[in-house]
C-alpha atoms as a PDB file:
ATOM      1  CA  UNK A   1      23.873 -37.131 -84.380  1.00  0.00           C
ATOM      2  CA  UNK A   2      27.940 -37.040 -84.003  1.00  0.00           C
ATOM      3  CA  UNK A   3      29.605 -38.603 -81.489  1.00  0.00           C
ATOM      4  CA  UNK A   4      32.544 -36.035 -79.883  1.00  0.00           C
ATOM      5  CA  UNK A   5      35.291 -38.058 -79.552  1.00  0.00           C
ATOM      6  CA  UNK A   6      37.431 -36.771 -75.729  1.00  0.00           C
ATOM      7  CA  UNK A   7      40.540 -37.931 -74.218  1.00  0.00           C
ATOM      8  CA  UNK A   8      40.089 -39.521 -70.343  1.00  0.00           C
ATOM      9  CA  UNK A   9      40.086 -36.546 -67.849  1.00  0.00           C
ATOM     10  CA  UNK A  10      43.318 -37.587 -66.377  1.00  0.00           C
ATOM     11  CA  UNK A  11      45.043 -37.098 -69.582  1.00  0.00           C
ATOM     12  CA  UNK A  12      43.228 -33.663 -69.846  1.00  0.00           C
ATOM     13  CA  UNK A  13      45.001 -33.191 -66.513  1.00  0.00           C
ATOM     14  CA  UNK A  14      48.420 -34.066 -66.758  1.00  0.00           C
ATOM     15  CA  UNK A  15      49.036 -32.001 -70.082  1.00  0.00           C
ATOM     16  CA  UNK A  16      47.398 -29.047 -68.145  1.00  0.00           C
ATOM     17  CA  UNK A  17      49.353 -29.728 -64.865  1.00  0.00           C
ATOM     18  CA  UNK A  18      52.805 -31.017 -66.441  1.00  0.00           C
ATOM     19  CA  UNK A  19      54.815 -28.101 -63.765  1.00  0.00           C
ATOM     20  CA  UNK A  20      52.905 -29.887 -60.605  1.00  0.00           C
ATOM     21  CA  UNK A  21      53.870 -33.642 -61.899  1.00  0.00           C
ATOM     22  CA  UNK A  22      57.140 -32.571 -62.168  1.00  0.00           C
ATOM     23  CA  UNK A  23      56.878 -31.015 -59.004  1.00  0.00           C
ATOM     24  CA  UNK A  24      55.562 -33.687 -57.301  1.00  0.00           C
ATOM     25  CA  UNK A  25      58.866 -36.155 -58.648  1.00  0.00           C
ATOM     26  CA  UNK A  26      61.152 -34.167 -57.080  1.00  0.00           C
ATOM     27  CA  UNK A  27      58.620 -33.591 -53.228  1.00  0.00           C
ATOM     28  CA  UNK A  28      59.066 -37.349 -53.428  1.00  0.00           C
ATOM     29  CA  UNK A  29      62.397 -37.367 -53.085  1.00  0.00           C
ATOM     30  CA  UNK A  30      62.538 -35.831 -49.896  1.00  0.00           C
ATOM     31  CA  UNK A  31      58.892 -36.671 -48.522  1.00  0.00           C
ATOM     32  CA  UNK A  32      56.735 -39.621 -48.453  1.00  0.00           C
ATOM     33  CA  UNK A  33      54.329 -39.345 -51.598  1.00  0.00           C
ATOM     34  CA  UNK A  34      55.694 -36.141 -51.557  1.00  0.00           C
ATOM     35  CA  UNK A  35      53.213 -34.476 -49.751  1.00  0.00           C
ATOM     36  CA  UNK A  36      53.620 -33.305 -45.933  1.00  0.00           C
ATOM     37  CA  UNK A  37      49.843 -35.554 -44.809  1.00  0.00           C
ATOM     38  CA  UNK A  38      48.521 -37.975 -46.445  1.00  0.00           C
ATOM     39  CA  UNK A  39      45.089 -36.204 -46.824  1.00  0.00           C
ATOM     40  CA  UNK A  40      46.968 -33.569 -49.514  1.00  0.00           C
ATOM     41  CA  UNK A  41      47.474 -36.585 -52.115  1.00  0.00           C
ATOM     42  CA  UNK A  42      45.583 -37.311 -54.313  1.00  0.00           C
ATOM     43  CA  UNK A  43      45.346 -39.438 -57.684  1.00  0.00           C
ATOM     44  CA  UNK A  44      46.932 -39.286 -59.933  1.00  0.00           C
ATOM     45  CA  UNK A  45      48.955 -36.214 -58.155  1.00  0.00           C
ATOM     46  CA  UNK A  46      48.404 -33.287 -56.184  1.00  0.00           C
ATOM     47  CA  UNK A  47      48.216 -30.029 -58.343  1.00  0.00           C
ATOM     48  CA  UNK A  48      50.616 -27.673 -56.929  1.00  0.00           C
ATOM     49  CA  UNK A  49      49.530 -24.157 -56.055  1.00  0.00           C
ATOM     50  CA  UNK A  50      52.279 -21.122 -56.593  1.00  0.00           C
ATOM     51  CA  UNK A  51      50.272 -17.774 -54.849  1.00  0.00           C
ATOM     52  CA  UNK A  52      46.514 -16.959 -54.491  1.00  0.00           C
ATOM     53  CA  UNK A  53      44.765 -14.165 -53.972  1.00  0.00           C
ATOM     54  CA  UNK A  54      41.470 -13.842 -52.620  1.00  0.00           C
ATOM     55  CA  UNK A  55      38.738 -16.602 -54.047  1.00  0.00           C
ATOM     56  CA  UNK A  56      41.424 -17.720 -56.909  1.00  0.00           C
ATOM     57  CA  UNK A  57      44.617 -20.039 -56.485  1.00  0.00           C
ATOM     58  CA  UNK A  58      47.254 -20.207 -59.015  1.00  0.00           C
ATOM     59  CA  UNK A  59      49.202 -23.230 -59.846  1.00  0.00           C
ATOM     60  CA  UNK A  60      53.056 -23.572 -61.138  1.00  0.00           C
ATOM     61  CA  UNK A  61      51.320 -23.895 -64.735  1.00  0.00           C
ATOM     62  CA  UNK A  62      49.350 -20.691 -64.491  1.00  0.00           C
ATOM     63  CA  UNK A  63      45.715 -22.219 -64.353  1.00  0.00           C
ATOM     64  CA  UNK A  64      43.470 -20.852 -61.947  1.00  0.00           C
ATOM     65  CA  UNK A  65      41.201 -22.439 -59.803  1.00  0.00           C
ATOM     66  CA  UNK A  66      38.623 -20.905 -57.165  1.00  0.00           C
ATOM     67  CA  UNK A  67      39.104 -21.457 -53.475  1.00  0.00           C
ATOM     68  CA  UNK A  68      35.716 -23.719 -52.804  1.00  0.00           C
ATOM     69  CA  UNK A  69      37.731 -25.021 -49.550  1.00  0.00           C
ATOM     70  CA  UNK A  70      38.687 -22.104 -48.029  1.00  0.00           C
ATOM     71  CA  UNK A  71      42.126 -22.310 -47.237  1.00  0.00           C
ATOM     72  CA  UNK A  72      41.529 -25.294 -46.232  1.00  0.00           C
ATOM     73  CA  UNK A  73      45.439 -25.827 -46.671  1.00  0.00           C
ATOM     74  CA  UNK A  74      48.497 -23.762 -46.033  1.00  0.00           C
ATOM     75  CA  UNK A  75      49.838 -23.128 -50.109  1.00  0.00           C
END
């Protein structure tokens, strides 16, 4: 049996989501955390979002999500 060596999930994260950490720099500038409520941060940053449409969100790197809050947020 052969063990599959995987980076940490956060690391998988942050070179997916390198537009939203950059992002997120910048929204701290000018906003606590950078975030508008303290409920939208999370660790180790929020993932921004840049349109949806429908079920499916986009963020400023191009990966997709789907919706499973239901606009639970304004984007």
């Amino acid at each position: 049996m052969a063990i599959e060596k995987r980076q940490h999930p956060v690391m998988e994260l942050a070179e997916r989501t390198k537009g939203s950490y950059e992002f997120m720099e910048e929204a701290k500038k000018v906003m606590p955390g950078g975030v508008t409520a303290n409920i939208k941060h999370f660790a180790p940053y929020p993932i921004v979002m840049k349109h949806g449409r429908g079920a499916y969100l986009t963020d400023v790197d191009n990966n997709q999500y789907i919706d499973y809050l239901m606009s639970y947020g304004a984007l």
